[in-house]
C-alpha atoms as a PDB file:
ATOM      1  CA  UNK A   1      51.663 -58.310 177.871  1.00  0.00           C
ATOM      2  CA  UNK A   2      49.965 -54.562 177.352  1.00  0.00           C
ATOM      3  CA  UNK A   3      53.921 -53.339 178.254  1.00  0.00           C
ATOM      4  CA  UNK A   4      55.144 -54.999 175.349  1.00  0.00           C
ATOM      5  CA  UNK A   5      52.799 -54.298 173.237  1.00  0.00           C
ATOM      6  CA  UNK A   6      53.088 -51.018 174.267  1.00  0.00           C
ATOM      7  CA  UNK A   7      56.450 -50.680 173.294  1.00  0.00           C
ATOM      8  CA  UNK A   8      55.555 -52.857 169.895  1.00  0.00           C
ATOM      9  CA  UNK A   9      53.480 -49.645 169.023  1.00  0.00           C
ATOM     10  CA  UNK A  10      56.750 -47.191 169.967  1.00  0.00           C
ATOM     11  CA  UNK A  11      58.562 -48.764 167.996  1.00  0.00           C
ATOM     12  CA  UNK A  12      56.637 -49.198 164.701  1.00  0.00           C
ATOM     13  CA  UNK A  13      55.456 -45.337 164.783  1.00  0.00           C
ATOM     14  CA  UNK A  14      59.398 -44.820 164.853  1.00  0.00           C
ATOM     15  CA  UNK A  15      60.026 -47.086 162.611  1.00  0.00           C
ATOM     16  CA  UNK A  16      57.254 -45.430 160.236  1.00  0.00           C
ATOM     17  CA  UNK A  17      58.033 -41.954 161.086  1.00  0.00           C
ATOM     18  CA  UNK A  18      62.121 -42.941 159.844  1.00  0.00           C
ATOM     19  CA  UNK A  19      63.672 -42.655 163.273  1.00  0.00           C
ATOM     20  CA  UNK A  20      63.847 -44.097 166.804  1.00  0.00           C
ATOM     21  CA  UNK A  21      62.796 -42.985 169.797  1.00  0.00           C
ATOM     22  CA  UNK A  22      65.404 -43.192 173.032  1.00  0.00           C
ATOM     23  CA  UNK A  23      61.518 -43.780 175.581  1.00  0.00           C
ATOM     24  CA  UNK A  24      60.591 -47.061 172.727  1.00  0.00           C
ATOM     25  CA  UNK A  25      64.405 -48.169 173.201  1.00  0.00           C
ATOM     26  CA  UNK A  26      65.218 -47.334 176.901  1.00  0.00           C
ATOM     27  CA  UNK A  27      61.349 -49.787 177.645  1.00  0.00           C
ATOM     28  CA  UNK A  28      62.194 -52.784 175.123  1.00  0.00           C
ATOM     29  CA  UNK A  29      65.619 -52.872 177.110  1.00  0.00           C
ATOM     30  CA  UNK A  30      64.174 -52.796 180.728  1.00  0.00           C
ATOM     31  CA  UNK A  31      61.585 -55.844 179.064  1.00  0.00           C
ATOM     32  CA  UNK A  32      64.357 -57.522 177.629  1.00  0.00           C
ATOM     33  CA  UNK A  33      66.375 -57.274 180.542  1.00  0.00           C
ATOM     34  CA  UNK A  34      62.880 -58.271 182.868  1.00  0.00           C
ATOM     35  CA  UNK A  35      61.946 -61.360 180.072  1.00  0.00           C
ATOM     36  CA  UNK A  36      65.689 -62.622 180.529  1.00  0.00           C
ATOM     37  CA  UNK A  37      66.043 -62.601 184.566  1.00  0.00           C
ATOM     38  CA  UNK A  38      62.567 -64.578 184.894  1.00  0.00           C
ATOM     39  CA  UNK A  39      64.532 -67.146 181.829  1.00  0.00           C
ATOM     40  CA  UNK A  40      67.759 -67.410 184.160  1.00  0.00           C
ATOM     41  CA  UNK A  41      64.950 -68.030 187.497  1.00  0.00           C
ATOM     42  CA  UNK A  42      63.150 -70.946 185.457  1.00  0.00           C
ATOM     43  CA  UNK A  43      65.553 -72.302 183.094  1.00  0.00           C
ATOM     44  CA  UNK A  44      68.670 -72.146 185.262  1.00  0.00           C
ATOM     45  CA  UNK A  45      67.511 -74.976 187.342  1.00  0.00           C
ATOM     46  CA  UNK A  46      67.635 -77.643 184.687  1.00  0.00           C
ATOM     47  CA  UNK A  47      70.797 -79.710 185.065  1.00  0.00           C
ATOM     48  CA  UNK A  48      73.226 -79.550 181.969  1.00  0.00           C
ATOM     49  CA  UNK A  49      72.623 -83.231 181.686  1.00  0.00           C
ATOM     50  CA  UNK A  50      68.508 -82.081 181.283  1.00  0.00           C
ATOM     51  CA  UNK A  51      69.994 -79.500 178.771  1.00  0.00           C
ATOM     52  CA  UNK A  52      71.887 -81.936 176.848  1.00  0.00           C
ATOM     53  CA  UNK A  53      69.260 -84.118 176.562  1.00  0.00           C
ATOM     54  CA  UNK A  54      66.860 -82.022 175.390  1.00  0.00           C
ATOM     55  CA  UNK A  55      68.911 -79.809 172.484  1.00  0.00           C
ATOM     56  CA  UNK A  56      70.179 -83.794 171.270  1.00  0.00           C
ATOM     57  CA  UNK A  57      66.506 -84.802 170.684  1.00  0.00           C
ATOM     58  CA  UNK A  58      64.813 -81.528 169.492  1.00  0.00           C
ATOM     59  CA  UNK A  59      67.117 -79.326 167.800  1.00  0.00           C
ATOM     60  CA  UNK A  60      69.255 -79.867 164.837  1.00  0.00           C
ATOM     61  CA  UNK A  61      72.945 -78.956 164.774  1.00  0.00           C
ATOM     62  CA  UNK A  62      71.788 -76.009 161.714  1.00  0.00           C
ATOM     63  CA  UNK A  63      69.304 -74.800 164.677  1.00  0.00           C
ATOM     64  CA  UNK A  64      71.941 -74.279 167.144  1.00  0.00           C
ATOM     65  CA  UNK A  65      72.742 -70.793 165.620  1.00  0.00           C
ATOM     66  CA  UNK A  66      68.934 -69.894 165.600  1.00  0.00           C
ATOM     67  CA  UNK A  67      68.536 -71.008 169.527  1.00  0.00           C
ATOM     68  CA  UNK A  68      71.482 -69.170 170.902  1.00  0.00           C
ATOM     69  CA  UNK A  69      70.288 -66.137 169.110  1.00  0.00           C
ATOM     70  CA  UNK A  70      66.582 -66.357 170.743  1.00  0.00           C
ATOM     71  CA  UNK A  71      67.859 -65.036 174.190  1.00  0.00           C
ATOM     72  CA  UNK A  72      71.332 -64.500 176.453  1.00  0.00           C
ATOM     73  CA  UNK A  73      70.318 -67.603 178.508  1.00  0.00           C
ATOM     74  CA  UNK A  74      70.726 -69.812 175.467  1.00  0.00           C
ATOM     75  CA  UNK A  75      73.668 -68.541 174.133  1.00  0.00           C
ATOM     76  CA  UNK A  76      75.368 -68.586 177.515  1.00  0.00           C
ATOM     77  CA  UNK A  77      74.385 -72.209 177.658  1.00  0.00           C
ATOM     78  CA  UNK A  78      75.499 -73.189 173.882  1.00  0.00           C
ATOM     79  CA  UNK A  79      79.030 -71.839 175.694  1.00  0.00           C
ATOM     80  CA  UNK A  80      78.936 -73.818 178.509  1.00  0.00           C
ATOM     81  CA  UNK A  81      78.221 -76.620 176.849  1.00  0.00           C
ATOM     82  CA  UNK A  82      80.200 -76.260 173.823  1.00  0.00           C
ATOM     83  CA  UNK A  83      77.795 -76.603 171.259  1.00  0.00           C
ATOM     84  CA  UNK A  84      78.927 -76.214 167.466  1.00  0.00           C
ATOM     85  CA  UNK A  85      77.135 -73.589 165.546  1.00  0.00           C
ATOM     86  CA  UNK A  86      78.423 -74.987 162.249  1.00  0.00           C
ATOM     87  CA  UNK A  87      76.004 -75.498 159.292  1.00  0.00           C
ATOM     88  CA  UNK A  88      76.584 -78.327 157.170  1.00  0.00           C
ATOM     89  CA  UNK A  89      75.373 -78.239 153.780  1.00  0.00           C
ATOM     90  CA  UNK A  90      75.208 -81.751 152.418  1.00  0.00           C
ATOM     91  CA  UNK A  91      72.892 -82.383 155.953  1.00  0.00           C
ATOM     92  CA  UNK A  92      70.651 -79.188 154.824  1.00  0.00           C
ATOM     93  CA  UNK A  93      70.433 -81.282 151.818  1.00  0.00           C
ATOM     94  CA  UNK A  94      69.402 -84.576 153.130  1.00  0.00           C
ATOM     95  CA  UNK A  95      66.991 -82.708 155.494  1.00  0.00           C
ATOM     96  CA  UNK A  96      65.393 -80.586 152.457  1.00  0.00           C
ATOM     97  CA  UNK A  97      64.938 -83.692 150.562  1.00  0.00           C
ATOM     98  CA  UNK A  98      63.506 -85.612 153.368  1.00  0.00           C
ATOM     99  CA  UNK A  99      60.726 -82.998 153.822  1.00  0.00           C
ATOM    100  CA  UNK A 100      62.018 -82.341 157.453  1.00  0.00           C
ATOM    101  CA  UNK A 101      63.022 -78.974 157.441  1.00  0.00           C
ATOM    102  CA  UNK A 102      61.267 -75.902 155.661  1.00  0.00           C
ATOM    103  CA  UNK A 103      63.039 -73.429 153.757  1.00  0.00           C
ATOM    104  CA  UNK A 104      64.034 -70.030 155.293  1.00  0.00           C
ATOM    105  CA  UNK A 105      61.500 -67.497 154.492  1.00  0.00           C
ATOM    106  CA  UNK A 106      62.094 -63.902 153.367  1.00  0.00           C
ATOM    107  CA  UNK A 107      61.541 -62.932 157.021  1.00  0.00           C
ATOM    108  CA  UNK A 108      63.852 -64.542 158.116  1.00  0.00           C
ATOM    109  CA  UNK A 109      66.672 -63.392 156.239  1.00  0.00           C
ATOM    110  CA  UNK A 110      65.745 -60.012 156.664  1.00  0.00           C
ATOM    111  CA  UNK A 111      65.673 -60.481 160.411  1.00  0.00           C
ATOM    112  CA  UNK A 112      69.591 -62.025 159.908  1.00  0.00           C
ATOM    113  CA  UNK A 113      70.195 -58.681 158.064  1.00  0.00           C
ATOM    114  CA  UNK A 114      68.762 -56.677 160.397  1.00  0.00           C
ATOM    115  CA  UNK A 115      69.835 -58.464 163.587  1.00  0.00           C
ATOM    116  CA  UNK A 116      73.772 -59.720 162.688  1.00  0.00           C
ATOM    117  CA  UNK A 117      76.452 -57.944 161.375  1.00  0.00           C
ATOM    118  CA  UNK A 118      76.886 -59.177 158.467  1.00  0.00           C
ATOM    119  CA  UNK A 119      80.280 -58.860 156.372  1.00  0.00           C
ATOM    120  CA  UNK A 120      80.701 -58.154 153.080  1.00  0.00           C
ATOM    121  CA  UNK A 121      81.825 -60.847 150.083  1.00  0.00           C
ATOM    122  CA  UNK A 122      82.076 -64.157 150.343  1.00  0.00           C
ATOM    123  CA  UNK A 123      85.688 -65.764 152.077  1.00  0.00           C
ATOM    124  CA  UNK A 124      85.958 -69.467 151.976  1.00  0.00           C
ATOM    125  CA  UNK A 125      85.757 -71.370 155.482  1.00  0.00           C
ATOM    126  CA  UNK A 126      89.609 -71.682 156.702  1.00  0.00           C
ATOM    127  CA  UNK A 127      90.164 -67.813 156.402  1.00  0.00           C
ATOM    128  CA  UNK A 128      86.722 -66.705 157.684  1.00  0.00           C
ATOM    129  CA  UNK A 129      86.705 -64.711 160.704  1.00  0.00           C
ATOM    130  CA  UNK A 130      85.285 -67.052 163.358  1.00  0.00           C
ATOM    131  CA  UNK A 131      81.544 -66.659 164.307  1.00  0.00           C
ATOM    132  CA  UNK A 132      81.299 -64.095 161.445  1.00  0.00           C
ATOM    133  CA  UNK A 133      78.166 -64.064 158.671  1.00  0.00           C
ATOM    134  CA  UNK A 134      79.166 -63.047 155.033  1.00  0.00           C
ATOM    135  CA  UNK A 135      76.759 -62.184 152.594  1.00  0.00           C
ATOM    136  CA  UNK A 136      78.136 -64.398 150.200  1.00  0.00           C
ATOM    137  CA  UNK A 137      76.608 -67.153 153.008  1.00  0.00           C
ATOM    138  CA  UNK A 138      73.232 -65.689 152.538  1.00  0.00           C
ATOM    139  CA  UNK A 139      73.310 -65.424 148.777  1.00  0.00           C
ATOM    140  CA  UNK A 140      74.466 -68.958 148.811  1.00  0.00           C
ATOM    141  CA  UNK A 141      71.834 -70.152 151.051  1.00  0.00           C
ATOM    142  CA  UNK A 142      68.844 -68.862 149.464  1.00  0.00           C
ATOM    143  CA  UNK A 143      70.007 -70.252 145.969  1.00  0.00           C
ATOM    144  CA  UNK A 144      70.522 -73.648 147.619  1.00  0.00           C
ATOM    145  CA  UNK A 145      66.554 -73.693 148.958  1.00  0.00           C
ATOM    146  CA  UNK A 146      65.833 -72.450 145.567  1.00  0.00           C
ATOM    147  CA  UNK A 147      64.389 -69.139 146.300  1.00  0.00           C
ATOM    148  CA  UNK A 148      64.477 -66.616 143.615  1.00  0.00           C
ATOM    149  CA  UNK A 149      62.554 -64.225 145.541  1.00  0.00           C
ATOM    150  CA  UNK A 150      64.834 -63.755 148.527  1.00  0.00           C
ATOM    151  CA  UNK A 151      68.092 -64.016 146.007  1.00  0.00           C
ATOM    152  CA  UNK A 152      66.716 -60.940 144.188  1.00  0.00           C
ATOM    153  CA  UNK A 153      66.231 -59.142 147.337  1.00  0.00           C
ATOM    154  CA  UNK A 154      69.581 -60.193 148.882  1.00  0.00           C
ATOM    155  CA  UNK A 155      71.039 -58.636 145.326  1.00  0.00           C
ATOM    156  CA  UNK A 156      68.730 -55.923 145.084  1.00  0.00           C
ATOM    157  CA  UNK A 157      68.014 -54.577 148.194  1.00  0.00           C
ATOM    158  CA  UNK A 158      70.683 -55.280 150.510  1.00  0.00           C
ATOM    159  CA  UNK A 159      73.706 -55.004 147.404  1.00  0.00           C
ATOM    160  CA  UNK A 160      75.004 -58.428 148.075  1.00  0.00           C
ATOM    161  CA  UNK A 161      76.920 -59.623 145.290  1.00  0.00           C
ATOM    162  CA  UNK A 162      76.762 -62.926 143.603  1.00  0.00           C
ATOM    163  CA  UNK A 163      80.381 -65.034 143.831  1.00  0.00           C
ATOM    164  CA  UNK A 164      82.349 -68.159 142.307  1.00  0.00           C
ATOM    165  CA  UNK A 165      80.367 -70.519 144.364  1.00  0.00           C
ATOM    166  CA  UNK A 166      76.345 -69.508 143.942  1.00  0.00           C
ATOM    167  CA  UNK A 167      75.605 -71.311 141.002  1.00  0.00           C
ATOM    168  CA  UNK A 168      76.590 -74.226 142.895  1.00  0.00           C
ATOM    169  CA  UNK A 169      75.069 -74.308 145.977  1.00  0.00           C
ATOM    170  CA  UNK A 170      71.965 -73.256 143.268  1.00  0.00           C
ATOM    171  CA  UNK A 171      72.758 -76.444 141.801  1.00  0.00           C
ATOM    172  CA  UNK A 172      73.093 -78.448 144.890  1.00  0.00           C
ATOM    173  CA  UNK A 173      69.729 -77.166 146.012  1.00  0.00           C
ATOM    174  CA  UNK A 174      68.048 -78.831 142.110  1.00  0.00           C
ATOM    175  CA  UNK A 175      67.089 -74.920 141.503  1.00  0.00           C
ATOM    176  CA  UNK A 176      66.727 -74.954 138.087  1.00  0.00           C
ATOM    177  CA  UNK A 177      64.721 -71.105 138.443  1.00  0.00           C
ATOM    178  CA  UNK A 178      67.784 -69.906 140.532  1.00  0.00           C
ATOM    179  CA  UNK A 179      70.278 -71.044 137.842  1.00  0.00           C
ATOM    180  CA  UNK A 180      68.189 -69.523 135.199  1.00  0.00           C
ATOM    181  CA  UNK A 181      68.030 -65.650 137.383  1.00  0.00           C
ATOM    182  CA  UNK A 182      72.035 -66.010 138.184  1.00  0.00           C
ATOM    183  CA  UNK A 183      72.596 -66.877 134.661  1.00  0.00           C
ATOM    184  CA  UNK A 184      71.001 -63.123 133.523  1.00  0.00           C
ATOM    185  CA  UNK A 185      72.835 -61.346 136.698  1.00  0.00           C
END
């Protein structure tokens, strides 16, 4: 624990200071590298069956994308067990209404931008590259939870642009805030 947050502190005074530094990088990969061998030890000796079992009752198919990206262990097992890392809208929908599922948060889309490569524009879903993220997805997604806030900041700060579809998925998500900001955009 005092190793990582050892390297936590490297890496914010880099961060704050406005550039890395190789010590802060060449640690977090040695932990990373330490954190996933002692994930392949443990979790490696659950039976795919155990696996299946457990992702059918706990996560939902929009988490799949979320889990795979949490270490190498899970994404090598979404592989190997040929797990779909689709999101389906209408089901966000249901879920939303429900009360099951909590919006994304501001954090959370900045760790997407920060984390994925993320393309540019929006391209609809039979000439997408496969796997890829656009930021038309993101712009789309936080007007269908209804977020104003992180649509601004999408726009704003990260210079995604707004396209044929957003005032849809705004409507979709019963934003009536979100239709009124993309109306004066």
């Amino acid at each position: 624990v005092r190793r990582k947050e050892e390297v936590v502190r490297l890496l914010e005074e880099a961060r704050a200071k406005g550039k890395g530094t190789a010590r802060a990088k060449e640690e977090l990969l040695t932990l990373c590298a330490d954190f996933e061998a002692k994930n392949e030890k443990l979790l490696g000796r659950l039976l795919p069956e155990l696996w299946l079992k457990i992702v059918d009752e706990n996560v939902q198919q929009n988490d799949l994308l979320a889990l795979a990206m949490t270490c190498r262990f899970f994404r090598e097992k979404q592989e190997d067990l040929g797990w779909k890392m689709e999101t389906e809208l209408n089901h966000l929908r249901e879920l939303r209404k429900s009360g099951k599922v909590a919006s994304h948060t501001l954090g959370w889309f900045q760790w997407v931008c920060d984390t994925l490569n993320i393309m540019p524009g929006f391209v609809w879903p039979g000439e997408r590259v496969k796997g890829a993220v656009y930021e038309g997805d993101l712009v789309n997604y936080a007007a269908f939870q209804g977020s104003v806030e992180i649509s601004r900041w999408l726009m704003e700060m990260k210079g995604c642009k707004l396209n044929g579809v957003t005032g849809w998925y705004a409507g979709m998500g019963g934003s009536v805030e979100v239709l009124e900001y993309l109306k004066f955009m």
